[in-house]
N, C-alpha and C. Protein backbone atom coordinates (compact mmCIF):
# COMPACT_ATOMS: atom_id res chain seq x y z
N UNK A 1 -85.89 43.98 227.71
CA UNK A 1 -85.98 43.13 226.57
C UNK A 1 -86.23 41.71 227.03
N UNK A 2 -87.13 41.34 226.64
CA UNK A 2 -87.79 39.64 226.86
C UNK A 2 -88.21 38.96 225.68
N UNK A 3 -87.68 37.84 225.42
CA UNK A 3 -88.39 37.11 224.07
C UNK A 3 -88.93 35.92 224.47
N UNK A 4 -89.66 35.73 226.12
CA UNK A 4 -90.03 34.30 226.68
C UNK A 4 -91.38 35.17 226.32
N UNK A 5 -92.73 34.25 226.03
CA UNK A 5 -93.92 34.41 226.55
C UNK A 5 -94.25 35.04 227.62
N UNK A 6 -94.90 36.29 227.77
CA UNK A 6 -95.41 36.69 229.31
C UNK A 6 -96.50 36.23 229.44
N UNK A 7 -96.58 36.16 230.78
CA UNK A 7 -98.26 36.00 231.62
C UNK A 7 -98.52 36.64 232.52
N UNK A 8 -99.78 36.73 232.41
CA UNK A 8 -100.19 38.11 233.19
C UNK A 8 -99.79 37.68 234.87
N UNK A 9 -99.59 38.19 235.41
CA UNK A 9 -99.01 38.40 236.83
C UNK A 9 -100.32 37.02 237.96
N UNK A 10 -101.19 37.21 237.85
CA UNK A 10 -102.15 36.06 238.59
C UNK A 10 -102.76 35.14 237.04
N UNK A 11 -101.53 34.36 236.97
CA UNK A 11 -102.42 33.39 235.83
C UNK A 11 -102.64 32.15 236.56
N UNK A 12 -103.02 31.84 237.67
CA UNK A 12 -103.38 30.52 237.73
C UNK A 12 -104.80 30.59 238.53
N UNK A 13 -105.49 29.20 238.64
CA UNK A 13 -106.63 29.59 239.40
C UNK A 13 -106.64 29.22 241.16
N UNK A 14 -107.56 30.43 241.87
CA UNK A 14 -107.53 29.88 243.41
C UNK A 14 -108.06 28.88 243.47
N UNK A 15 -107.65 27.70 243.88
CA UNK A 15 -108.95 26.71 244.45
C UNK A 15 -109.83 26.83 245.68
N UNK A 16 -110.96 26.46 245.87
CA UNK A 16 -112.05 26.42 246.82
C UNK A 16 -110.98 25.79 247.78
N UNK A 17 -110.93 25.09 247.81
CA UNK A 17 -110.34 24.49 249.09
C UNK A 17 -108.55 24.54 248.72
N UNK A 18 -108.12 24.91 250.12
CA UNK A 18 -106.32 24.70 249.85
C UNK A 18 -105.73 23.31 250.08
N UNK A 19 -104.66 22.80 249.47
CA UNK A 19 -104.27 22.16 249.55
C UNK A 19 -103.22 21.74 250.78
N UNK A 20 -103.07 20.93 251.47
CA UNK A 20 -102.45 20.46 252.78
C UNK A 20 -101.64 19.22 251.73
N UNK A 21 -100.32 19.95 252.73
CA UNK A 21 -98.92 18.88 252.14
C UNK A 21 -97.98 19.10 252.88
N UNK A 22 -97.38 17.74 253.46
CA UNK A 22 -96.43 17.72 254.28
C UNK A 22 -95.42 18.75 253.76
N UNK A 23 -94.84 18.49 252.53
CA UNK A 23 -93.39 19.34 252.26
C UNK A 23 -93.91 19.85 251.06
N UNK A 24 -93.39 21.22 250.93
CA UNK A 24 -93.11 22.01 249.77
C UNK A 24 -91.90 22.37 249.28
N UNK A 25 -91.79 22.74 247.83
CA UNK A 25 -90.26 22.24 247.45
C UNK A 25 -90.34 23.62 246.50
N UNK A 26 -89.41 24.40 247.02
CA UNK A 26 -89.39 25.42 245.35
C UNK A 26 -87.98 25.72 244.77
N UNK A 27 -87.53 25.57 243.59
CA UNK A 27 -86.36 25.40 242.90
C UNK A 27 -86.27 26.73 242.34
N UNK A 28 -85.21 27.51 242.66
CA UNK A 28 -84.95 28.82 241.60
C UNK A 28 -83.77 28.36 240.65
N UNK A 29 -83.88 29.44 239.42
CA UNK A 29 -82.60 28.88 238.60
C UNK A 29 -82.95 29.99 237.35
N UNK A 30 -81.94 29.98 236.73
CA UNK A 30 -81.56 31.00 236.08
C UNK A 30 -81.08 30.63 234.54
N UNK A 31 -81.28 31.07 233.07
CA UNK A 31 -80.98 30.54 232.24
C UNK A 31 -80.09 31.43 231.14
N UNK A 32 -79.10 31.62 230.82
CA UNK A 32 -78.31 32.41 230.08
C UNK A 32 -78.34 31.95 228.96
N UNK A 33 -78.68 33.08 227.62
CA UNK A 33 -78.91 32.59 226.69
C UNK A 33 -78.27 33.76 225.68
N UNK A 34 -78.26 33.58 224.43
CA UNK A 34 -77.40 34.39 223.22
C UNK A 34 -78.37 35.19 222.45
N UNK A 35 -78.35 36.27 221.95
CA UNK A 35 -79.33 37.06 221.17
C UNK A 35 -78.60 37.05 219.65
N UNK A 36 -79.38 36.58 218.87
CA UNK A 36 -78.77 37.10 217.55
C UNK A 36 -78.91 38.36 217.24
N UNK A 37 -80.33 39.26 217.50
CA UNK A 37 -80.53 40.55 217.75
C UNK A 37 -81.66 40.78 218.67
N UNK A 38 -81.72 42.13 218.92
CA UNK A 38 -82.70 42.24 219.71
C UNK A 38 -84.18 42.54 219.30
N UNK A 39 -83.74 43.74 218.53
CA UNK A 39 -85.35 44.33 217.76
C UNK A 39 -84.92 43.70 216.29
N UNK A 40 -84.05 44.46 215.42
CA UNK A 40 -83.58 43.54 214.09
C UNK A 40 -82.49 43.82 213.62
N UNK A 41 -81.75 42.93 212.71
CA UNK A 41 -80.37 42.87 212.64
C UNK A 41 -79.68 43.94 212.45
N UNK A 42 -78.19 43.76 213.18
CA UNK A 42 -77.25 44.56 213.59
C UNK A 42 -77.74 45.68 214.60
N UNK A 43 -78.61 45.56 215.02
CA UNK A 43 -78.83 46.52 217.00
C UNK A 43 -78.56 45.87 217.90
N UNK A 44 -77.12 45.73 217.56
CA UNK A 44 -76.79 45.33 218.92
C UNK A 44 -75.43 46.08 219.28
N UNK A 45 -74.83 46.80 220.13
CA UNK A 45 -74.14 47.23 220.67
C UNK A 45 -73.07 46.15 221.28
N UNK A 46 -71.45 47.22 221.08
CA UNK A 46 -70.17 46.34 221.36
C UNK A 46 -69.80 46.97 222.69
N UNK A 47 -69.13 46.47 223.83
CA UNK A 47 -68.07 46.88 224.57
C UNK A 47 -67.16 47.33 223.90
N UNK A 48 -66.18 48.13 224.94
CA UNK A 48 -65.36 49.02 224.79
C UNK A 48 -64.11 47.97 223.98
N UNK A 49 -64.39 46.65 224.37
CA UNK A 49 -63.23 45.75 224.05
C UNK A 49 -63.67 44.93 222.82
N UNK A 50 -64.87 45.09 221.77
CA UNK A 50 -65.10 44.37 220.73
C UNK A 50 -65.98 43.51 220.84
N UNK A 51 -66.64 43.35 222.30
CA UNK A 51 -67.46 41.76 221.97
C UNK A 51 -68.62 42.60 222.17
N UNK A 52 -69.68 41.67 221.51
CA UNK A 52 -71.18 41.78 221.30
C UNK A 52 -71.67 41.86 223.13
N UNK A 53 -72.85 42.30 223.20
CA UNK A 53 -73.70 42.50 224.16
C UNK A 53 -74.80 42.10 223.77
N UNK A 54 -74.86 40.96 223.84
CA UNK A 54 -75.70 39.86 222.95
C UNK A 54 -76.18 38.78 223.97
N UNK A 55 -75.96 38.89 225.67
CA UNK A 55 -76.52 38.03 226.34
C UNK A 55 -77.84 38.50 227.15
N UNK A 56 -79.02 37.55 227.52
CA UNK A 56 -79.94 38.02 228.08
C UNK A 56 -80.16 36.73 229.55
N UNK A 57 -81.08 36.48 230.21
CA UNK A 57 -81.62 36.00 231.51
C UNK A 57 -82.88 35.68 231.36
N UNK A 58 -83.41 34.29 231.77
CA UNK A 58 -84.31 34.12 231.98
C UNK A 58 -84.91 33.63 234.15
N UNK A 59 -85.34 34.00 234.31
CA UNK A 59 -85.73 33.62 235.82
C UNK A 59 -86.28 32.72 235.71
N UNK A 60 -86.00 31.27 236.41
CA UNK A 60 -87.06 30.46 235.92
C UNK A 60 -87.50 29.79 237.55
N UNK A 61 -88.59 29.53 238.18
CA UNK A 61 -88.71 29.15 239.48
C UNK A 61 -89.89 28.06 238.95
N UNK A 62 -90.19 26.80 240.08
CA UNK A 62 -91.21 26.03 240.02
C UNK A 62 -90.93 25.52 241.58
N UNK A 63 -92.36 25.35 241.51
CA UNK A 63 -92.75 25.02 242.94
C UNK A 63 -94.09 23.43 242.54
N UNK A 64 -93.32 22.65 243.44
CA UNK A 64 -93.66 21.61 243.56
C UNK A 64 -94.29 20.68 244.60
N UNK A 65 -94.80 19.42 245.00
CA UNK A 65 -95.27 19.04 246.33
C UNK A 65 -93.85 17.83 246.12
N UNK A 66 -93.47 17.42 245.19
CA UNK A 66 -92.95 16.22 245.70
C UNK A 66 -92.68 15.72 244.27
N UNK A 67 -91.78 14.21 244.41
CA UNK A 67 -91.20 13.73 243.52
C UNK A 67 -91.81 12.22 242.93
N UNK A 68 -91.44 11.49 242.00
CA UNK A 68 -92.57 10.02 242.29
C UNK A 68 -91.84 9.31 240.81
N UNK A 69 -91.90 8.65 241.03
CA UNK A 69 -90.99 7.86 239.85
C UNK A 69 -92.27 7.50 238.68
N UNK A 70 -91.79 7.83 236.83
CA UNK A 70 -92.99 8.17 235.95
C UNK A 70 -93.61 6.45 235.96
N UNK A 71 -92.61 5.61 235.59
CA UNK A 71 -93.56 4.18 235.95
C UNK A 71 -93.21 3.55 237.04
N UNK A 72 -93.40 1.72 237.15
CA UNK A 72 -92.99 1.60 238.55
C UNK A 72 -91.94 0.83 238.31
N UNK A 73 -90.83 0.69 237.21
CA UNK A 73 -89.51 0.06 237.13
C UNK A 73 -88.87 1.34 236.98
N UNK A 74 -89.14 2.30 236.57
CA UNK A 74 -88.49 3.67 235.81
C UNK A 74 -87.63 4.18 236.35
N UNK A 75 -86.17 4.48 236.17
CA UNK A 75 -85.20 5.32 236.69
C UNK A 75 -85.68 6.70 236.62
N UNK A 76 -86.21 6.94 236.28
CA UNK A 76 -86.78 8.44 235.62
C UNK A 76 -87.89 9.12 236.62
N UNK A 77 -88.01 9.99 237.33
CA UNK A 77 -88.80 10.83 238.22
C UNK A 77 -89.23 12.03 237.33
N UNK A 78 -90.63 12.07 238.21
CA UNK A 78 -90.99 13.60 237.55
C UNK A 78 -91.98 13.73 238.86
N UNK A 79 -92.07 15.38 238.60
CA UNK A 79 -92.89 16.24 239.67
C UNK A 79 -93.98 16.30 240.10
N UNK A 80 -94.62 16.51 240.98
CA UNK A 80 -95.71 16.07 241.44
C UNK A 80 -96.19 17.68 241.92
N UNK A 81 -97.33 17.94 240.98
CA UNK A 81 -97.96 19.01 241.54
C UNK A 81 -97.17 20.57 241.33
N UNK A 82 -96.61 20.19 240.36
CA UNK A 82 -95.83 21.24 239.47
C UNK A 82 -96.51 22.86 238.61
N UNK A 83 -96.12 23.83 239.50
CA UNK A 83 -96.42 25.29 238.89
C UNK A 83 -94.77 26.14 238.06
N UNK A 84 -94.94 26.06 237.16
CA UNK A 84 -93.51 27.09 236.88
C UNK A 84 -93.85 28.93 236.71
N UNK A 85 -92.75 29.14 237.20
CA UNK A 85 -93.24 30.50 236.80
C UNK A 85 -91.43 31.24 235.85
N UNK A 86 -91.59 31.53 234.96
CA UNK A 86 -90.57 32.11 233.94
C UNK A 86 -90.68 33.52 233.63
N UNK A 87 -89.50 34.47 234.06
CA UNK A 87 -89.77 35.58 233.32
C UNK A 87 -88.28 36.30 232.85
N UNK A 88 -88.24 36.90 231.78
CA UNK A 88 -86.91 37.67 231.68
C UNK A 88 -86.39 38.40 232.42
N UNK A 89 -85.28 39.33 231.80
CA UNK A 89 -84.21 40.00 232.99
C UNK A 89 -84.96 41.17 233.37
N UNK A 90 -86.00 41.96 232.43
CA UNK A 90 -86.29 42.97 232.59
C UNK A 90 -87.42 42.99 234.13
N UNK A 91 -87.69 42.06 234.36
CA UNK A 91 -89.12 42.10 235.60
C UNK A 91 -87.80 41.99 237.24
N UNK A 92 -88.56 42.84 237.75
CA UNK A 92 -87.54 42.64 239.39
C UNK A 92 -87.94 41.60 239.83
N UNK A 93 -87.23 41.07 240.66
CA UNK A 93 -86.69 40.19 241.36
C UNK A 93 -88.07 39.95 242.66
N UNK A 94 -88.23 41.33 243.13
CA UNK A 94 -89.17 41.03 244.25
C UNK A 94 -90.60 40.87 243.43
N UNK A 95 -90.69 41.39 242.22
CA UNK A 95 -92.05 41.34 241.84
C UNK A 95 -92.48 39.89 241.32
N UNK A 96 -91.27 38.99 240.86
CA UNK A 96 -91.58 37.79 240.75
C UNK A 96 -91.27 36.73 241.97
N UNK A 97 -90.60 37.20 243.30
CA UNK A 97 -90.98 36.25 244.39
C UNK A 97 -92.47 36.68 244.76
N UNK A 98 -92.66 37.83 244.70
CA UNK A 98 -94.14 38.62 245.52
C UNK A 98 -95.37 37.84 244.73
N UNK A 99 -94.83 37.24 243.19
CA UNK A 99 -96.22 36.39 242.80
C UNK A 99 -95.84 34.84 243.06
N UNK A 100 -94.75 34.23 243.22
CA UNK A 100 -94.83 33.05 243.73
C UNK A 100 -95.35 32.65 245.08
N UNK A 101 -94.98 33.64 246.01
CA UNK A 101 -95.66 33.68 247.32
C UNK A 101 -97.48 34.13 247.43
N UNK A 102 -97.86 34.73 246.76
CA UNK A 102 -99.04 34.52 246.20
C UNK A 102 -99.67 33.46 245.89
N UNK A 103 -99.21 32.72 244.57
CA UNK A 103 -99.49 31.25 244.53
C UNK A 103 -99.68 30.68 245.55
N UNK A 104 -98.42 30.59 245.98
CA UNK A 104 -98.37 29.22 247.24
C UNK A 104 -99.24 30.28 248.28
N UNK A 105 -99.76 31.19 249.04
CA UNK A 105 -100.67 31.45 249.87
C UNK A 105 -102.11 31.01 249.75
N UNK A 106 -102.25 31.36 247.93
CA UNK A 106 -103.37 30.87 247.44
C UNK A 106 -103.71 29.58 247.41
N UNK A 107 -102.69 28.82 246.95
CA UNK A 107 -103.08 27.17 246.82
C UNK A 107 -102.48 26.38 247.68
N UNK A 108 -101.91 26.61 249.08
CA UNK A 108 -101.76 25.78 250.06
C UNK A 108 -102.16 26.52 251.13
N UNK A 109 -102.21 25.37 252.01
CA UNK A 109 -102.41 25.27 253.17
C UNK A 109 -101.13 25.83 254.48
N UNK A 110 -100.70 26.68 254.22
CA UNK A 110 -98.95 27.07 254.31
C UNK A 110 -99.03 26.96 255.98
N UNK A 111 -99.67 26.69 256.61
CA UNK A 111 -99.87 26.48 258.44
C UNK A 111 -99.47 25.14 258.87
N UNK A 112 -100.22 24.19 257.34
CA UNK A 112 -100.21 22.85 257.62
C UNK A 112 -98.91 22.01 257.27
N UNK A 113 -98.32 22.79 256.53
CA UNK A 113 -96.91 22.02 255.87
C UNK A 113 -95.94 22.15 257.18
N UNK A 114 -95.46 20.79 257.07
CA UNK A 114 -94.38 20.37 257.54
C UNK A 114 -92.86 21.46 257.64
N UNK A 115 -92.32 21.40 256.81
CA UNK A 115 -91.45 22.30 255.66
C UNK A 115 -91.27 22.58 254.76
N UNK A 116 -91.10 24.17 254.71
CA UNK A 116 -90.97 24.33 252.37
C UNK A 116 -89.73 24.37 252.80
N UNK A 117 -89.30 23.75 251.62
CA UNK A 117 -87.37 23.23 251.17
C UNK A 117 -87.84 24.55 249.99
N UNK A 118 -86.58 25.36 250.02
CA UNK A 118 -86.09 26.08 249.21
C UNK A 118 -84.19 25.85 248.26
N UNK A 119 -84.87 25.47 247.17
CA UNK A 119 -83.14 25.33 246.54
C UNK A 119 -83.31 26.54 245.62
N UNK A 120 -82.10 27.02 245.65
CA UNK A 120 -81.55 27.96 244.58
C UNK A 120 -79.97 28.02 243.82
């Protein structure tokens, strides 16, 4: 069960040439969220103890080159060179690292980087 938008498994484009970047940065993270129902009201199933089974998962990963402040007084940063990739609980785990590593094979230069920083 998923209620995020899917995309097809290679939605982005290769570029002609790869990109070379000192550091690569990829953030995993995870989003817990409440179902009012799933298909339509009242299908939803209780535990043995009364409570709803009413929570779902979203996977959410983005891979980035870097950080940069939005003006040039601005406390405020945003991403530089930003891909997200989002999918629900139902898709495995390896099938959505196996397309982020894709990406990044496709659109960098992965010989030339310095270091990919991985947070999770």
């Amino acid at each position: 069960m998923c209620f995020t938008r899917q995309n097809s498994p290679k939605n982005f484009q290769i570029p002609e040439i790869k990109k070379e970047v000192d550091y690569l940065y990829i953030d995993a993270d995870e989003d817990h969220y409440h179902l009012q129902f799933k298909e339509q009201r009242g299908d939803l199933e209780y535990h043995d103890y009364g409570r709803k089974l009413n929570g779902a998962i979203n996977k959410i990963i983005y891979v980035f080159e870097g950080i940069e402040p939005e003006a040039p007084r601005s406390k405020r940063n945003r991403l530089v060179g930003t891909h997200y990739f989002c999918r629900g609980d139902e898709q495995d785990n390896k099938e959505l690292w196996k397309e982020v590593f894709d990406y990044v094979e496709a659109t960098y230069d992965v010989e030339k980087n310095k270091e990919n920083i991985y947070k999770c």
